[in-house]
Protein backbone atom coordinates (compact mmCIF):
# COMPACT_ATOMS: atom_id res chain seq x y z
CA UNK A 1 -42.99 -7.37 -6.57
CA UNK A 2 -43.01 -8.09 -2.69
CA UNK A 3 -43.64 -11.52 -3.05
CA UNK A 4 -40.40 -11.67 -5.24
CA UNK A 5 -38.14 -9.71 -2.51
CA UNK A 6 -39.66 -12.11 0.10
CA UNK A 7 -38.07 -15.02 -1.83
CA UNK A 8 -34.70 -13.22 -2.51
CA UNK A 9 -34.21 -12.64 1.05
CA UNK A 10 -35.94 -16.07 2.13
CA UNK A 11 -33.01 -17.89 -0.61
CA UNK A 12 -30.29 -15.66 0.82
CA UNK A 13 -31.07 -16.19 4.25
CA UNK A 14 -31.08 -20.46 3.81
CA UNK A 15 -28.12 -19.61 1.79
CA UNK A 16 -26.15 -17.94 4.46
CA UNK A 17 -27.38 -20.87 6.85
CA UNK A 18 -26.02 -23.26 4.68
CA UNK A 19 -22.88 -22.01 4.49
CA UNK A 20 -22.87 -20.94 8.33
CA UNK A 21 -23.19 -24.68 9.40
CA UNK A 22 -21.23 -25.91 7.30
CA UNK A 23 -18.14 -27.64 8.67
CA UNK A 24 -14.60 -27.00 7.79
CA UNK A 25 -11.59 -28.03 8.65
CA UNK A 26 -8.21 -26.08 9.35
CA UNK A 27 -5.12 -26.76 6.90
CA UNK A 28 -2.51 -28.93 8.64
CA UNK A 29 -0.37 -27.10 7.03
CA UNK A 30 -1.83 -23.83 8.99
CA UNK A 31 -1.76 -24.92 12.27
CA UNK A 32 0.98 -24.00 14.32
CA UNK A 33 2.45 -26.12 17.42
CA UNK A 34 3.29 -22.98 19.56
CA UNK A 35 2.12 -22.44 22.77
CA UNK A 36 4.63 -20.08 24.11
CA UNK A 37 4.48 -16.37 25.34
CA UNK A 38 7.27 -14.20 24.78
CA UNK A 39 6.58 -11.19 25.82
CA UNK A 40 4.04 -10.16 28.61
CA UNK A 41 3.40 -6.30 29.50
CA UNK A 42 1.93 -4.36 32.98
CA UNK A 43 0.19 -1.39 31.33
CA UNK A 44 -1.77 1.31 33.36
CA UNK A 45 -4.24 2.13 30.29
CA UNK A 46 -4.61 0.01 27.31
CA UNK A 47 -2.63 1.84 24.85
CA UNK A 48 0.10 2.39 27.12
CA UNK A 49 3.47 0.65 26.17
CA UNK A 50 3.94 -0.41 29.74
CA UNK A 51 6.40 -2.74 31.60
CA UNK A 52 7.94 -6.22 30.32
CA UNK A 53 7.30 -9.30 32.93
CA UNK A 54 10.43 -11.51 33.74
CA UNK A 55 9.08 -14.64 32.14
CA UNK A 56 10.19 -18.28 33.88
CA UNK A 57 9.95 -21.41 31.78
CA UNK A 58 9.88 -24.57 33.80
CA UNK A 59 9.54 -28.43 32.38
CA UNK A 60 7.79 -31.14 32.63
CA UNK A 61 9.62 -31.96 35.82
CA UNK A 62 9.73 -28.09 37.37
CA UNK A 63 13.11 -27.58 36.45
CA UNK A 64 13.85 -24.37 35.55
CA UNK A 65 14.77 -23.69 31.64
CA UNK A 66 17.22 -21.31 30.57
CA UNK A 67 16.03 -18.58 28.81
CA UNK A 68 18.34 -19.30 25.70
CA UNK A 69 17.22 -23.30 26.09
CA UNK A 70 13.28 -22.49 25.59
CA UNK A 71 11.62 -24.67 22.99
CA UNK A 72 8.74 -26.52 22.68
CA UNK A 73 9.95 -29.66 23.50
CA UNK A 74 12.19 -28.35 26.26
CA UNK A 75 9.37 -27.26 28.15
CA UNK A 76 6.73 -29.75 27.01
CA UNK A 77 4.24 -30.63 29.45
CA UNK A 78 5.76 -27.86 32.08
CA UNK A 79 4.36 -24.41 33.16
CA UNK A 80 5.41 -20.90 32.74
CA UNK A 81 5.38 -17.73 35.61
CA UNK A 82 5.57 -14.09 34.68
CA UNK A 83 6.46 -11.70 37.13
CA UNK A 84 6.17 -7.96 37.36
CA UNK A 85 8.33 -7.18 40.52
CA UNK A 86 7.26 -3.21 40.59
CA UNK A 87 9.66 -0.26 42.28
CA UNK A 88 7.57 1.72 44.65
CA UNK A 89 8.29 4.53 42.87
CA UNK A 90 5.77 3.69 40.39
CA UNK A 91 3.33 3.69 43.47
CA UNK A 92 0.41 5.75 42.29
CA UNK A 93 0.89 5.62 38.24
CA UNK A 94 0.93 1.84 37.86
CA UNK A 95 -1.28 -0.16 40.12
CA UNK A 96 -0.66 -4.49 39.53
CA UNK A 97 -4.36 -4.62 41.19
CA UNK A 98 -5.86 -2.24 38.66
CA UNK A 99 -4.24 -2.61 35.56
CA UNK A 100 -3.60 -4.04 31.86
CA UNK A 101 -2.39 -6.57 29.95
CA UNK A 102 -1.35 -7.32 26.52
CA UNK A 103 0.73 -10.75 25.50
CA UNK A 104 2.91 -10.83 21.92
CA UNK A 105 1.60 -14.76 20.50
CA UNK A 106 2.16 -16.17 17.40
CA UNK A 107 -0.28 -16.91 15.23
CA UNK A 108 -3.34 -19.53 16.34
CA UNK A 109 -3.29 -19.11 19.74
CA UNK A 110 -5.72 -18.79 22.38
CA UNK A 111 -5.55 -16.89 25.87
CA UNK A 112 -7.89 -18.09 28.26
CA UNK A 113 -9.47 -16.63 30.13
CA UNK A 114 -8.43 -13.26 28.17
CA UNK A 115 -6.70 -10.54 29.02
CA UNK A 116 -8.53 -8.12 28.06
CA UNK A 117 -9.66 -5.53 30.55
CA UNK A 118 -8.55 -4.02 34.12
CA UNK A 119 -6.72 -7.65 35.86
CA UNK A 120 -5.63 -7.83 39.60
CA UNK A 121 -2.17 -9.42 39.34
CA UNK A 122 -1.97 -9.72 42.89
CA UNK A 123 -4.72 -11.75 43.96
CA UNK A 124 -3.34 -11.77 47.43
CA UNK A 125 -5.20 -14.63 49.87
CA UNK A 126 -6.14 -13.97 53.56
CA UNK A 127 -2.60 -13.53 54.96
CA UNK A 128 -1.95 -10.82 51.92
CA UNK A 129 0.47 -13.31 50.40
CA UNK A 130 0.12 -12.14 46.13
CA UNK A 131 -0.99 -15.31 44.33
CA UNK A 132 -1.42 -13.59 40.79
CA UNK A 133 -3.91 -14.92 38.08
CA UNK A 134 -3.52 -18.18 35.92
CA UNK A 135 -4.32 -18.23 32.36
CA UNK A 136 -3.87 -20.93 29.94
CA UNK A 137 -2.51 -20.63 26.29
CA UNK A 138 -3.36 -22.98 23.82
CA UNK A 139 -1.79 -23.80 20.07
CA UNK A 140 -3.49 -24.38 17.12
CA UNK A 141 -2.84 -28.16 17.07
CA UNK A 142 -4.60 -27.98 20.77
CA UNK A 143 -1.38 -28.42 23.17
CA UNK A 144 -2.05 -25.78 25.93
CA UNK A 145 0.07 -24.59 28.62
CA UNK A 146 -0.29 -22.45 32.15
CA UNK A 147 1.17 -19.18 32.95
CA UNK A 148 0.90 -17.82 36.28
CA UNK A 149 1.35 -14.27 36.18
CA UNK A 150 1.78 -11.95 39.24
CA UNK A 151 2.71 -8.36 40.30
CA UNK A 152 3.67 -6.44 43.24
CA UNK A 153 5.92 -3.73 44.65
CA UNK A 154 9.29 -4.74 45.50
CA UNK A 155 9.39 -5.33 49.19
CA UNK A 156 5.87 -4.96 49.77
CA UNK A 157 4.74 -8.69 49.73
CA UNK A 158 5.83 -11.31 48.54
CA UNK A 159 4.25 -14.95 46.68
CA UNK A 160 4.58 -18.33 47.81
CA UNK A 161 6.14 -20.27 44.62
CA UNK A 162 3.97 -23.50 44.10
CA UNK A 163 6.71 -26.23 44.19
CA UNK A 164 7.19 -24.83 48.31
CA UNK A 165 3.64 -25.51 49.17
């Protein structure tokens, strides 16, 4: 009776190897083009509704694209920023070095690196000047895209946007 189990479990195990490398494509008709965020939120806990970013959409030549212009091919090849420009007086309850946060995507796409866990939006370099963090999103169809996303308290310092370097 053992020696029966043993070659249940052996078949079942080659079985589930099998089917584990086993290749398989996506449906075209499944994969989805969009590499866009739309909505990016500062949270101080992780179930926290938190604080919408001010989201910038800039093309392939660093123009600036209005916010009711944004499309795919619009901003093909170009580069996003989020910003979370904080009042003091949430000094204390929300902290852009210390906190969260979540990203509303569409479908098939990919953060990286992810966002989850405590970020440090800031990222300030030696003279204190807030850099933020850069993540990359990527479609389904493999078109990716950068977001530089950065918080700090109104007044308190300032970033250095990349086309003044």
């Amino acid at each position: 009776m053992k020696l029966i189990y043993r070659n249940i479990i052996a078949l079942m195990a080659f079985v589930a190897m099998a089917v584990g490398f086993t290749a398989c494509d996506a449906d075209p008709d499944f994969e989805h083009p969009n590499n866009l965020i739309s909505d990016v939120r500062i949270k101080s806990n992780p179930t926290a509704d938190g604080i919408a970013g001010v989201i910038t959409e800039y093309n392939a030549a660093g123009e600036v694209v209005p916010a009711d212009k944004v499309t795919l091919e619009a901003v093909k090849g170009g580069y996003g920023k989020v910003e979370f420009i904080l009042s003091p007086a949430l000094e204390g309850s929300l902290d852009p070095e210390r906190c969260y946060l979540s990203a509303s995507l569409t479908f098939d796409e990919i953060v990286t690196p992810g966002l989850a866990g405590i970020k440090n939006i800031t990222n300030r370099d030696a003279q204190g000047v807030a850099q933020g963090i850069e993540i990359t999103v990527t479609s389904g169809t493999g078109d990716t895209r950068r977001y530089q996303i950065i918080g700090y308290y109104e007044g308190q310092y300032q970033y250095i946007p990349e086309d003044n370097e």
